[in-house]
PDB file of N, CA and C in Angstrom:
ATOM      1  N   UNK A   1     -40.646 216.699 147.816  1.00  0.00           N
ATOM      2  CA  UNK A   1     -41.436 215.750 147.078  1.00  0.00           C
ATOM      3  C   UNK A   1     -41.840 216.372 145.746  1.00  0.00           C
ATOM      4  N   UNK A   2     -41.994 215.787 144.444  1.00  0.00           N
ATOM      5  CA  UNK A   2     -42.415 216.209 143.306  1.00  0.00           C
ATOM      6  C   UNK A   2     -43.473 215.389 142.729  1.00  0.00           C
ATOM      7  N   UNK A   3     -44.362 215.930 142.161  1.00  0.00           N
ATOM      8  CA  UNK A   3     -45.161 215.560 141.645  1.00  0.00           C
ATOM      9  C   UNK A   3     -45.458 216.018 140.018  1.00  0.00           C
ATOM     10  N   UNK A   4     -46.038 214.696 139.308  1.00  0.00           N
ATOM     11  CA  UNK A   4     -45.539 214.968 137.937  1.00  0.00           C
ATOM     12  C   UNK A   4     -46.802 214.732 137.323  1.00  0.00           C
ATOM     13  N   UNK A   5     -46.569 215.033 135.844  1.00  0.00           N
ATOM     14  CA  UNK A   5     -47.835 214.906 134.984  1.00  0.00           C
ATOM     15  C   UNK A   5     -47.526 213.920 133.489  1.00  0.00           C
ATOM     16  N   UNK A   6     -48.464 213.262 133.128  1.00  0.00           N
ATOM     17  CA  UNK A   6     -48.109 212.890 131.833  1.00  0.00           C
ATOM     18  C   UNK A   6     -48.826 213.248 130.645  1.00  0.00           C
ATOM     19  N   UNK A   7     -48.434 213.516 129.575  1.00  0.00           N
ATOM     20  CA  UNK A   7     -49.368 213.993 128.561  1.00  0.00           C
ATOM     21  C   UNK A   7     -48.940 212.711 127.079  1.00  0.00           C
ATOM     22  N   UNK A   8     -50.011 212.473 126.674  1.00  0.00           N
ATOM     23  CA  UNK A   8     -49.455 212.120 125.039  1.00  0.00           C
ATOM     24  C   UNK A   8     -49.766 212.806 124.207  1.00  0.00           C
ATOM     25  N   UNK A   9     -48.545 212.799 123.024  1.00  0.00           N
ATOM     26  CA  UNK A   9     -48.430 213.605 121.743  1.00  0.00           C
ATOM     27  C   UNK A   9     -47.960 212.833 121.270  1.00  0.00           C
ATOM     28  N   UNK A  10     -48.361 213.375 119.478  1.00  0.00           N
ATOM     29  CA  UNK A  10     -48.266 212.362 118.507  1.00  0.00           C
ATOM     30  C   UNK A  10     -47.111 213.811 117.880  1.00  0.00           C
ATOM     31  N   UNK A  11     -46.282 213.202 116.812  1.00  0.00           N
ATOM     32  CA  UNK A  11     -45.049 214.039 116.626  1.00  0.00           C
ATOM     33  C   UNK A  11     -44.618 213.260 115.219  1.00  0.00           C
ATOM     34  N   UNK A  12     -44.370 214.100 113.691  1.00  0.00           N
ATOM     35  CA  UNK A  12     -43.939 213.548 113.039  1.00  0.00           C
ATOM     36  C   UNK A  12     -42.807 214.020 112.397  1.00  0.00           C
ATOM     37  N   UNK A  13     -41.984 213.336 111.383  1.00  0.00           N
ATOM     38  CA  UNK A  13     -41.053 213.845 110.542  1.00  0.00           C
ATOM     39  C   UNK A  13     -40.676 213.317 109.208  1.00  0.00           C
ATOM     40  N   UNK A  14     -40.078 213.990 108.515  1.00  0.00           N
ATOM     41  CA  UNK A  14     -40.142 213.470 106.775  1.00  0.00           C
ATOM     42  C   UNK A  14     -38.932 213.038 106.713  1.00  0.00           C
ATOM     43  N   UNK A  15     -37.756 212.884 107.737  1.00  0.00           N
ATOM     44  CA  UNK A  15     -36.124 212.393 107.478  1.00  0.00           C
ATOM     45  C   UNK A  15     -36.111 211.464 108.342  1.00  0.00           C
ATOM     46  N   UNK A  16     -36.825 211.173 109.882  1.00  0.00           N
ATOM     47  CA  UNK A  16     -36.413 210.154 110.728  1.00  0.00           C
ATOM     48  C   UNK A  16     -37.296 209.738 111.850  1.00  0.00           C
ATOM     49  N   UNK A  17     -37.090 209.134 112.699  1.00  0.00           N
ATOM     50  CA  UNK A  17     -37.896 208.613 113.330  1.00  0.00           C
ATOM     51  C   UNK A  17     -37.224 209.731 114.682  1.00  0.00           C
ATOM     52  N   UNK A  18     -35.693 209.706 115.013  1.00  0.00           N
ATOM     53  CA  UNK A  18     -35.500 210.437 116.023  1.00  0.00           C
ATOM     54  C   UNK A  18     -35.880 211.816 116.056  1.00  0.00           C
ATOM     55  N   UNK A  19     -35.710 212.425 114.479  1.00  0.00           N
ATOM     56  CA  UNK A  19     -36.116 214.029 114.142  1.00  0.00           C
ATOM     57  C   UNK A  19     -38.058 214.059 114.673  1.00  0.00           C
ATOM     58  N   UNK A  20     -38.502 213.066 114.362  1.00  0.00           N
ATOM     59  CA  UNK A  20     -39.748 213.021 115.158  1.00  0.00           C
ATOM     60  C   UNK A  20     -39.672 213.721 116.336  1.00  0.00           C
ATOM     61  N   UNK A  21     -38.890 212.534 117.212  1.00  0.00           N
ATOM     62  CA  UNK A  21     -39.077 212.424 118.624  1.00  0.00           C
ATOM     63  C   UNK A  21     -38.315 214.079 118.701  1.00  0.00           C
ATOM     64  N   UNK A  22     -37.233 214.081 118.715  1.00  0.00           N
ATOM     65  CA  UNK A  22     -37.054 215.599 118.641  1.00  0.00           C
ATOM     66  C   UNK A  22     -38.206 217.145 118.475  1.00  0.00           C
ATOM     67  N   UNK A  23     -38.656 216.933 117.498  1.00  0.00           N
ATOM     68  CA  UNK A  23     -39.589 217.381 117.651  1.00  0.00           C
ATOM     69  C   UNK A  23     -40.900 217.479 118.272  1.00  0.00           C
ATOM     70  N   UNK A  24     -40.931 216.697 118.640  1.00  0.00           N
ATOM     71  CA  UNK A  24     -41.984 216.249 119.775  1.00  0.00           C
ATOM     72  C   UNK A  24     -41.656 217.199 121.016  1.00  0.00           C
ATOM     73  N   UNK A  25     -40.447 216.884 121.232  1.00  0.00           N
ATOM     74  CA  UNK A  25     -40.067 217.236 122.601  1.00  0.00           C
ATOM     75  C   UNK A  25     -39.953 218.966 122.698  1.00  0.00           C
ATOM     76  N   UNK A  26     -39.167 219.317 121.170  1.00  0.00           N
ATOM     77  CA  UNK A  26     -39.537 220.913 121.471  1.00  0.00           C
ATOM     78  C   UNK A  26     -40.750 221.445 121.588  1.00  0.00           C
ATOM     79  N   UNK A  27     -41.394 220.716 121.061  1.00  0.00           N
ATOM     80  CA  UNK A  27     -42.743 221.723 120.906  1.00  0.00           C
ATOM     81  C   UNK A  27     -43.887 221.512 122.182  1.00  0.00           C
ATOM     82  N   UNK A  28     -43.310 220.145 123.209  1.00  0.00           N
ATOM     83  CA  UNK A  28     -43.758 220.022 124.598  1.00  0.00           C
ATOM     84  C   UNK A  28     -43.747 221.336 125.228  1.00  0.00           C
ATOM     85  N   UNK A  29     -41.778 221.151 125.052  1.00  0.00           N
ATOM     86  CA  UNK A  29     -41.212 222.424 126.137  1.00  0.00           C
ATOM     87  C   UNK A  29     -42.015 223.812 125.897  1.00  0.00           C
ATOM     88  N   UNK A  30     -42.302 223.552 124.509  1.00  0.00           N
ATOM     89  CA  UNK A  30     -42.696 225.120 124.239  1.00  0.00           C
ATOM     90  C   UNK A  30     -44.025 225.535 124.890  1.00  0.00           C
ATOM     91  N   UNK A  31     -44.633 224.823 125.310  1.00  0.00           N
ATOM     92  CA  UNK A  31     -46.106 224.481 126.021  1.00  0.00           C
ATOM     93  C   UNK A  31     -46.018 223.867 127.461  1.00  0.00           C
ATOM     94  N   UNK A  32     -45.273 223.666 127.781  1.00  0.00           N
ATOM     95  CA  UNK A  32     -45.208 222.728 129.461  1.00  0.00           C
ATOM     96  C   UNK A  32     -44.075 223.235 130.009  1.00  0.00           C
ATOM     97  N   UNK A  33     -43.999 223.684 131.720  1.00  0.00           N
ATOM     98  CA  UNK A  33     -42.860 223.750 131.924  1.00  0.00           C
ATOM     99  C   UNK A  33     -41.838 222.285 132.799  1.00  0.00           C
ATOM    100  N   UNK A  34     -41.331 222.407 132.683  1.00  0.00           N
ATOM    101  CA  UNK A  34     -40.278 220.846 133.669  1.00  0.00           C
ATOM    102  C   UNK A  34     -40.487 220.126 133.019  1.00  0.00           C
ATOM    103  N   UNK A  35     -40.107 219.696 131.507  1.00  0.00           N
ATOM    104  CA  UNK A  35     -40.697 218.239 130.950  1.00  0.00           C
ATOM    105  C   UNK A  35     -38.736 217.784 131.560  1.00  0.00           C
ATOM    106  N   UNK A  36     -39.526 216.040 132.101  1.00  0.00           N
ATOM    107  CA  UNK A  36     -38.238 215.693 132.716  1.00  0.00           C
ATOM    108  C   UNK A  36     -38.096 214.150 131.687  1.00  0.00           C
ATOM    109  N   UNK A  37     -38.759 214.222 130.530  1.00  0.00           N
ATOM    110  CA  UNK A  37     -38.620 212.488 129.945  1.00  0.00           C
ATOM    111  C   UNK A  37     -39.782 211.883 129.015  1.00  0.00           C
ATOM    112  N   UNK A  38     -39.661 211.231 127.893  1.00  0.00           N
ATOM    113  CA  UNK A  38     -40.606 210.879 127.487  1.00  0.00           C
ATOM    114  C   UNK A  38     -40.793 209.525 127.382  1.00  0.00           C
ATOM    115  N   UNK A  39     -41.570 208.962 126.725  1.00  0.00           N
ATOM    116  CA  UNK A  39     -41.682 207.101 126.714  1.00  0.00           C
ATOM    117  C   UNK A  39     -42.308 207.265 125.765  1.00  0.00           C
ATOM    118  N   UNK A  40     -41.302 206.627 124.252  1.00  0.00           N
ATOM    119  CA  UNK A  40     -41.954 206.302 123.022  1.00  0.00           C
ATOM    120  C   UNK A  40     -42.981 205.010 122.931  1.00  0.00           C
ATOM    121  N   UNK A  41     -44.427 205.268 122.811  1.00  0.00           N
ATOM    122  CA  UNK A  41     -44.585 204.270 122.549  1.00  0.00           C
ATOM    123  C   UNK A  41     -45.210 203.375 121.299  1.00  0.00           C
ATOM    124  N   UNK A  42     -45.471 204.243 120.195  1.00  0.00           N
ATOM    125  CA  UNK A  42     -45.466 203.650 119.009  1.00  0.00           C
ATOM    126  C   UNK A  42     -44.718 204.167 118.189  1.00  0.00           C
ATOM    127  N   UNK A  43     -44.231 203.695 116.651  1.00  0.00           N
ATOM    128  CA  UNK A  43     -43.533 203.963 116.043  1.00  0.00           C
ATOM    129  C   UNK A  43     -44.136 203.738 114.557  1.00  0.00           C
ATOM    130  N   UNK A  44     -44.516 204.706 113.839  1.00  0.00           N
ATOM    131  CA  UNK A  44     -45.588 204.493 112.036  1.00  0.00           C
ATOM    132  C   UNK A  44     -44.720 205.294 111.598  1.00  0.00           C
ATOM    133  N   UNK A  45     -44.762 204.871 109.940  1.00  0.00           N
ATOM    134  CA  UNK A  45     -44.619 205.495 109.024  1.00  0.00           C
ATOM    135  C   UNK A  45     -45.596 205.600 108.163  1.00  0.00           C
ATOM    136  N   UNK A  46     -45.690 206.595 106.878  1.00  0.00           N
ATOM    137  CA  UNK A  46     -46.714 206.701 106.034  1.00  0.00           C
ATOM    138  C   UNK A  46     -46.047 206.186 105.019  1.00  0.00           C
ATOM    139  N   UNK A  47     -46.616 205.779 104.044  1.00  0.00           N
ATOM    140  CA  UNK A  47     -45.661 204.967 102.725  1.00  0.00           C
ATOM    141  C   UNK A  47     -46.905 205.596 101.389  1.00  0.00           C
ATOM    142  N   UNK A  48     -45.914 206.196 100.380  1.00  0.00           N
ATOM    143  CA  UNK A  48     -46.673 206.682  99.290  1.00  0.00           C
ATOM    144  C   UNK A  48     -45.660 205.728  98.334  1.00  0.00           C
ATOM    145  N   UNK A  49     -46.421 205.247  97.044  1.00  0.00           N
ATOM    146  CA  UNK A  49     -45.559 204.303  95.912  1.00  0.00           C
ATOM    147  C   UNK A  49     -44.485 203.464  96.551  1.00  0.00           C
ATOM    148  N   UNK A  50     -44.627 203.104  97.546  1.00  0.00           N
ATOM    149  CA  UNK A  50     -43.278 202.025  98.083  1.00  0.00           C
ATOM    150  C   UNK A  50     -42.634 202.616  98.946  1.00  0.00           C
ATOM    151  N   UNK A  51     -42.370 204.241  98.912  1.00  0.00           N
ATOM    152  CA  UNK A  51     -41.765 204.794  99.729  1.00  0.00           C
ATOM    153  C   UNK A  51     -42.436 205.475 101.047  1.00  0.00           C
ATOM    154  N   UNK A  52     -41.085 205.513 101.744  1.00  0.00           N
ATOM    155  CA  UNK A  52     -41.747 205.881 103.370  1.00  0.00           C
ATOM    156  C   UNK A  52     -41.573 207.742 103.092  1.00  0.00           C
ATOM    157  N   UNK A  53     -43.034 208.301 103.168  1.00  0.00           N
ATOM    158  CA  UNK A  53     -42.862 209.574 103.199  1.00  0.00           C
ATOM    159  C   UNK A  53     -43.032 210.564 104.466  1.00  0.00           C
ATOM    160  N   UNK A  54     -43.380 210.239 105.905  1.00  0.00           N
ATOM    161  CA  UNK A  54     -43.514 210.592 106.957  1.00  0.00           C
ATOM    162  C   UNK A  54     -42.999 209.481 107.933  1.00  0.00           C
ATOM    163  N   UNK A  55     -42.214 209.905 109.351  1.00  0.00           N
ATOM    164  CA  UNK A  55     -42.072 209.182 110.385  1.00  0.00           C
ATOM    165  C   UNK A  55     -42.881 209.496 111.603  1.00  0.00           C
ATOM    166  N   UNK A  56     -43.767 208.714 112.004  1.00  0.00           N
ATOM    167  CA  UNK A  56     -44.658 209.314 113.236  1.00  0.00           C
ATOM    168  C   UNK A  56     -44.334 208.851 114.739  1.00  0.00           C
ATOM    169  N   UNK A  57     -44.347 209.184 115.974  1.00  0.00           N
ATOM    170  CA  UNK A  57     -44.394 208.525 117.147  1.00  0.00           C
ATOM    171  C   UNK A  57     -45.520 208.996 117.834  1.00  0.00           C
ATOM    172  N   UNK A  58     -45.904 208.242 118.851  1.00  0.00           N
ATOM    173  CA  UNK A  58     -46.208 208.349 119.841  1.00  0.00           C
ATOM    174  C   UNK A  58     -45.653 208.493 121.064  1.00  0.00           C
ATOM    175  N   UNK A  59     -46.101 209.660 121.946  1.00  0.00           N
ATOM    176  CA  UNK A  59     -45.311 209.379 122.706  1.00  0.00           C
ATOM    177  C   UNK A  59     -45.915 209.971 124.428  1.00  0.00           C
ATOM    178  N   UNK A  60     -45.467 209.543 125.476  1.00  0.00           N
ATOM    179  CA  UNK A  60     -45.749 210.378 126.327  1.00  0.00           C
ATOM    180  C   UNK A  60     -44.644 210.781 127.490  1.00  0.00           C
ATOM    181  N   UNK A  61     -45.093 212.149 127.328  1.00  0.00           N
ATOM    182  CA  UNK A  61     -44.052 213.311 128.043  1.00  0.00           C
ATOM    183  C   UNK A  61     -44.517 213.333 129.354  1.00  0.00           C
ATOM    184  N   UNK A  62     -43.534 213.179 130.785  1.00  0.00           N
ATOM    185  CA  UNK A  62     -43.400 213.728 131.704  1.00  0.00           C
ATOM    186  C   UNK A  62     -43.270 214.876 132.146  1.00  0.00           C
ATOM    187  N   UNK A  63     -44.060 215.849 132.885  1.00  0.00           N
ATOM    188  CA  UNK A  63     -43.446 216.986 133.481  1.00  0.00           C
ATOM    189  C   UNK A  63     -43.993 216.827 134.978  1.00  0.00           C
ATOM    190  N   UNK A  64     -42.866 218.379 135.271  1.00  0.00           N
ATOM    191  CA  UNK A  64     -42.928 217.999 137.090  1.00  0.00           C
ATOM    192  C   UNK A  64     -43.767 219.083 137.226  1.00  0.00           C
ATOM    193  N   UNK A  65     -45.039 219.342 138.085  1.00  0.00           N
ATOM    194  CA  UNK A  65     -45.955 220.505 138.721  1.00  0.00           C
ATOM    195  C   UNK A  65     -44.616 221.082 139.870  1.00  0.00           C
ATOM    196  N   UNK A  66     -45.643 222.316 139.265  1.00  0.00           N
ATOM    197  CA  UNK A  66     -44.935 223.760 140.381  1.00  0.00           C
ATOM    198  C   UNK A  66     -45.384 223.412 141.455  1.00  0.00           C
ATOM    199  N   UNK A  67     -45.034 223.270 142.462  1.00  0.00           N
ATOM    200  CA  UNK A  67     -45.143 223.684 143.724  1.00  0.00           C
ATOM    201  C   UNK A  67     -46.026 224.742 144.172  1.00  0.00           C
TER     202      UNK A  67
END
């Protein structure tokens, strides 16, 4: 049997919305062990003069507890 945890983190990037989520996820692993999945659930950008200058998510990460 496994038992799991969820955490949310917010995660951004200046080229994409996936380089976000990417990043998100390393910097879980780098702090949690067993992350098995995440669930995006918002999606912002920041906009300076018209342009989009940051991509942000929300998101929350699964991991599985040690035994």
């Amino acid at each position: 049997m496994s038992v799991g945890k969820v955490i949310e983190i917010t995660a951004s990037s200046g080229k994409s919305f996936e380089k976000a989520i990417e990043k998100g996820i390393e910097r879980a692993h780098k702090t949690v062990k067993n992350v098995r999945g995440a669930w995006v659930k918002e999606m912002k950008v920041a906009v300076t003069d018209g342009q989009i200058t940051e991509y942000r998510v929300n998101m929350q990460v699964t991991f599985l507890l040690d035994d």
